[in-house]
Protein backbone atom coordinates (compact mmCIF):
# COMPACT_ATOMS: atom_id res chain seq x y z
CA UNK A 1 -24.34 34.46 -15.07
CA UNK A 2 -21.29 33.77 -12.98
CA UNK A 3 -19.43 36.53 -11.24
CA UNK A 4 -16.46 38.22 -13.22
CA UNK A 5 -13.17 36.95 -12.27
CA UNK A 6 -10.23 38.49 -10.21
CA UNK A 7 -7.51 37.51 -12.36
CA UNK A 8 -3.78 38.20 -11.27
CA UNK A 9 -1.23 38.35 -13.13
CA UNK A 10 2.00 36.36 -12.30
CA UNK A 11 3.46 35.80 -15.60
CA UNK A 12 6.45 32.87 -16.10
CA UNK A 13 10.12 34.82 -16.66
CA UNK A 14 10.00 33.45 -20.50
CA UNK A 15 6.61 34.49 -21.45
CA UNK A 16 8.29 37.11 -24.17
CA UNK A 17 9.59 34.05 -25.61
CA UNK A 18 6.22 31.90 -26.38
CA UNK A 19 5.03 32.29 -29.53
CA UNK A 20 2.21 34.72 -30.66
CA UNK A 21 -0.81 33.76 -31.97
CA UNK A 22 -4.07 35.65 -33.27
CA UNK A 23 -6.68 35.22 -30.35
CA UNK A 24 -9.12 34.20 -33.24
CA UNK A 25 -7.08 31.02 -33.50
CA UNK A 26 -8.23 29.73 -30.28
CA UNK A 27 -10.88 27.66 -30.09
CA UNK A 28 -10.45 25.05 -27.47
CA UNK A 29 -10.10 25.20 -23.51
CA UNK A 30 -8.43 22.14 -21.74
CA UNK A 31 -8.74 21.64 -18.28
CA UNK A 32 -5.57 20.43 -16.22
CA UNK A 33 -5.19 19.39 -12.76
CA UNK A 34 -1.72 20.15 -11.54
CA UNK A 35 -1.05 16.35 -9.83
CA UNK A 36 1.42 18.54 -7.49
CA UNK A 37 1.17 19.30 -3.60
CA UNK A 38 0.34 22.77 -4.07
CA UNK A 39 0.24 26.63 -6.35
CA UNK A 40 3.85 27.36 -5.01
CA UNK A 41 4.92 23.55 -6.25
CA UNK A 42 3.22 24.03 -9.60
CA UNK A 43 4.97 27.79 -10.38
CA UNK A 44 8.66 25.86 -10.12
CA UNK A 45 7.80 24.01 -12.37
CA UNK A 46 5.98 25.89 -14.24
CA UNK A 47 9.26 28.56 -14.25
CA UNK A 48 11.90 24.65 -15.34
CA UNK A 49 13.16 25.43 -18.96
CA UNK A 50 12.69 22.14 -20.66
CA UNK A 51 12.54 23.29 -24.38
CA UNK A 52 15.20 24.21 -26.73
CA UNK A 53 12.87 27.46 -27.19
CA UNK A 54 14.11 28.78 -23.41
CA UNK A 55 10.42 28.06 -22.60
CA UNK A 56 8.98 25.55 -20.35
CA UNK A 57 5.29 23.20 -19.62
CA UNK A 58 3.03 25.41 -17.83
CA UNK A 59 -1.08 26.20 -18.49
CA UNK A 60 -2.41 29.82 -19.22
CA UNK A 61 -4.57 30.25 -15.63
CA UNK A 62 -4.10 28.63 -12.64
CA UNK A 63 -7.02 28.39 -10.44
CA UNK A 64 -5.85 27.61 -6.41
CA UNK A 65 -8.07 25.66 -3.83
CA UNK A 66 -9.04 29.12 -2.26
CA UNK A 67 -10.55 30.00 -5.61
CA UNK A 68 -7.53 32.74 -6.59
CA UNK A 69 -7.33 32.94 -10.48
CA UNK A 70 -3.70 33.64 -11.56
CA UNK A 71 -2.50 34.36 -15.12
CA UNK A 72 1.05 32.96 -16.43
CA UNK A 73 0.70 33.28 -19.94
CA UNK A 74 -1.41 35.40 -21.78
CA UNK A 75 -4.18 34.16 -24.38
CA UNK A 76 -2.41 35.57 -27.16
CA UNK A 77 0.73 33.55 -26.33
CA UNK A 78 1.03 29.74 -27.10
CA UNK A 79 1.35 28.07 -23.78
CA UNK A 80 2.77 24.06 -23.71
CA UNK A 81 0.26 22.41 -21.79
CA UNK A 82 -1.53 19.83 -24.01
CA UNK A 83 0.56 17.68 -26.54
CA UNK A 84 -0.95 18.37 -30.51
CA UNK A 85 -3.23 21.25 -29.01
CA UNK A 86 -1.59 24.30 -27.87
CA UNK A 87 -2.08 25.97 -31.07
CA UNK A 88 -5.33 26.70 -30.32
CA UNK A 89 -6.49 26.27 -26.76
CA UNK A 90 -6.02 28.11 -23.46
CA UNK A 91 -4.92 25.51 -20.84
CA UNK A 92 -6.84 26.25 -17.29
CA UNK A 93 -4.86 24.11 -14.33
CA UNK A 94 -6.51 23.51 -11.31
CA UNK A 95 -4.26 22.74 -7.92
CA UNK A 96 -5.24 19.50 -7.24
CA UNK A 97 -3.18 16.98 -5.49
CA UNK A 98 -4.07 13.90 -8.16
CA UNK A 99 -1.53 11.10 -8.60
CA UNK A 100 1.52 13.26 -6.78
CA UNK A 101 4.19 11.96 -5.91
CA UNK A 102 3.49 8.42 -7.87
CA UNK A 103 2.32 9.65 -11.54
CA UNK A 104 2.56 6.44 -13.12
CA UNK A 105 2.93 3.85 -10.39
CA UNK A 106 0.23 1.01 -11.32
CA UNK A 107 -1.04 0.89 -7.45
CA UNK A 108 -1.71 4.54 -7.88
CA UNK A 109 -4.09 5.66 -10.41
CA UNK A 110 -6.72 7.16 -9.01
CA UNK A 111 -7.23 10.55 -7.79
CA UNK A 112 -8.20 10.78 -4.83
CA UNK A 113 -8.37 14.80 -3.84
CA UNK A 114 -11.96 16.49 -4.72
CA UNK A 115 -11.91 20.09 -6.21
CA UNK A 116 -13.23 22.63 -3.75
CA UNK A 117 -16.75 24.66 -4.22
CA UNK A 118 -14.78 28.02 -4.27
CA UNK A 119 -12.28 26.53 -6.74
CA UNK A 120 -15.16 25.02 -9.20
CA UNK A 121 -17.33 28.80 -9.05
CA UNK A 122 -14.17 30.77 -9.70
CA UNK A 123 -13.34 27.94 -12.93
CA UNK A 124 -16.98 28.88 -14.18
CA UNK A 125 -16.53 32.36 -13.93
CA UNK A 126 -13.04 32.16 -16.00
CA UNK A 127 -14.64 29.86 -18.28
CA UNK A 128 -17.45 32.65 -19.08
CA UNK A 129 -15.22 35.44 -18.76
CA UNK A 130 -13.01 33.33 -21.48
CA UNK A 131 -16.18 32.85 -23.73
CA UNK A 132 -16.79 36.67 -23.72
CA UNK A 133 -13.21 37.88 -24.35
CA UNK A 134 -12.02 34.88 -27.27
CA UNK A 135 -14.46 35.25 -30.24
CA UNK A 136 -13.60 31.60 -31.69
CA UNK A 137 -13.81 29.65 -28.49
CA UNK A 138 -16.34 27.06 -28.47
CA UNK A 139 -14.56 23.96 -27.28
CA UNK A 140 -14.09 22.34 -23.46
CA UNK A 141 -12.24 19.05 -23.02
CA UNK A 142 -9.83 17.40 -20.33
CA UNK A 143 -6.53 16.88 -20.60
CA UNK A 144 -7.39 13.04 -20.20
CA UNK A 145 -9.54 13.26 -23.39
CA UNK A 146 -6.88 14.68 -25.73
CA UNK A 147 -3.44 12.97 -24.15
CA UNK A 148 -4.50 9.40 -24.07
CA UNK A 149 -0.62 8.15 -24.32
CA UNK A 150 0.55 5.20 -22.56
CA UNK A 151 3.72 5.31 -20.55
CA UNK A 152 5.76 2.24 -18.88
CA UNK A 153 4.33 2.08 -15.23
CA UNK A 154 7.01 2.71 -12.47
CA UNK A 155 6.55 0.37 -10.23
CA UNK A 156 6.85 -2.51 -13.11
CA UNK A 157 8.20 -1.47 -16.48
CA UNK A 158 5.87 -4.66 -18.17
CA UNK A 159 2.27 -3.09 -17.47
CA UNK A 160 1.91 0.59 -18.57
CA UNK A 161 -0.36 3.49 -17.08
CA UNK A 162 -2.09 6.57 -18.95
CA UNK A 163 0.51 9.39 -19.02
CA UNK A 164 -2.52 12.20 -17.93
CA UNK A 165 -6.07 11.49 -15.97
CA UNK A 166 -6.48 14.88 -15.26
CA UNK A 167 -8.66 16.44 -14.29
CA UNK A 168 -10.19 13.07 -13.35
CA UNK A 169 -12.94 10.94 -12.03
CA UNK A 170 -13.51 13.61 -9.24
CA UNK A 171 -13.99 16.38 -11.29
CA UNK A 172 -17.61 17.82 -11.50
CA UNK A 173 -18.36 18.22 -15.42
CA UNK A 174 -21.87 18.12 -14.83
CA UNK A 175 -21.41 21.13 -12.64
CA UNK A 176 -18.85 22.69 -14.75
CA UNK A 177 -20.90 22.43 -17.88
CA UNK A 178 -24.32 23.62 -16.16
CA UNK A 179 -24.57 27.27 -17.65
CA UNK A 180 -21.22 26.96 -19.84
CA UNK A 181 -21.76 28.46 -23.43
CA UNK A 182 -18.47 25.61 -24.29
CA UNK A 183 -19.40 22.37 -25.84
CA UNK A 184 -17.59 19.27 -24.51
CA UNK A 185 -14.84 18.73 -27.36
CA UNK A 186 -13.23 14.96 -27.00
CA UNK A 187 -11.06 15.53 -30.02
């Protein structure tokens, strides 16, 4: 059993506006890296309004290099984090460094920055603390698994890149999944 969580709450200015949703609806939890610098980087954008809704892109946790576990939207609020999916997942985004600053430039598509040991124990604890507070949940899956869009590369609009890889080649699933109640959900 992994140890409980410190979570901390630091929810986004527009939270009231997300919509509501029964926590027995959610069933799925998608792991995000950020692909951004670091957890001050990710919060601005996190905080951009980019939908008509007064609401921006931002996951549901946010789990720093030093292990720190912070909350921006609660479960029972739809978060936009996974095209097709936010109805009924929680996204969890890890601060990692991944394609930043060159997303989709062709010469640039793999990450390169390994998750820490503190960061990967204090994901497993929020993933079992998640499996004991959301009666449905029984689903894991990357954000690479469920976003497999194509986007014009950068660097030459003729060849075109994967819009997400996270959380990417680096990231420990066998680790991750050692223990976990979740099943691996591609779909």
């Amino acid at each position: 059993m992994e140890r409980r969580p410190v979570i901390r709450d630091q929810l986004l200015p527009y939270v009231g506006r997300l919509p509501t949703r029964p926590l027995t609806d959610i069933d799925l939890v998608v792991i995000h890296c950020t692909e951004l610098p670091d957890l001050a980087t990710a919060r601005t954008f996190g905080e951009r309004i980019v939908h008509p809704s007064g609401t921006g892109n931002s996951g549901h946790y946010y789990v720093d290099r030093d292990g720190r576990v912070l909350r921006y939207v609660p479960a029972e609020r739809m978060a936009h984090h996974t095209r097709g999916y936010n109805e009924r997942s929680i996204g969890i985004e890890l601060v990692n460094a991944g394609r930043y600053p060159d997303w989709f430039d062709s010469r640039r598509q793999t990450m390169r920055e390994p998750y820490s040991e503190v960061q990967i124990e204090s994901l497993r604890a929020l993933l079992a603390h998640l499996g004991e507070s959301l009666p449905a949940l029984r689903g894991i899956a990357g954000h690479e698994d469920l976003d497999t869009g194509l986007v014009p590369a950068s660097d030459d609009p003729e060849r075109t890149v994967r819009r997400k890889l996270d959380p990417g080649i680096l990231f420990p699933w066998e680790r991750v999944m050692a223990g976990c109640t979740l099943q691996r959900n591609l779909r």
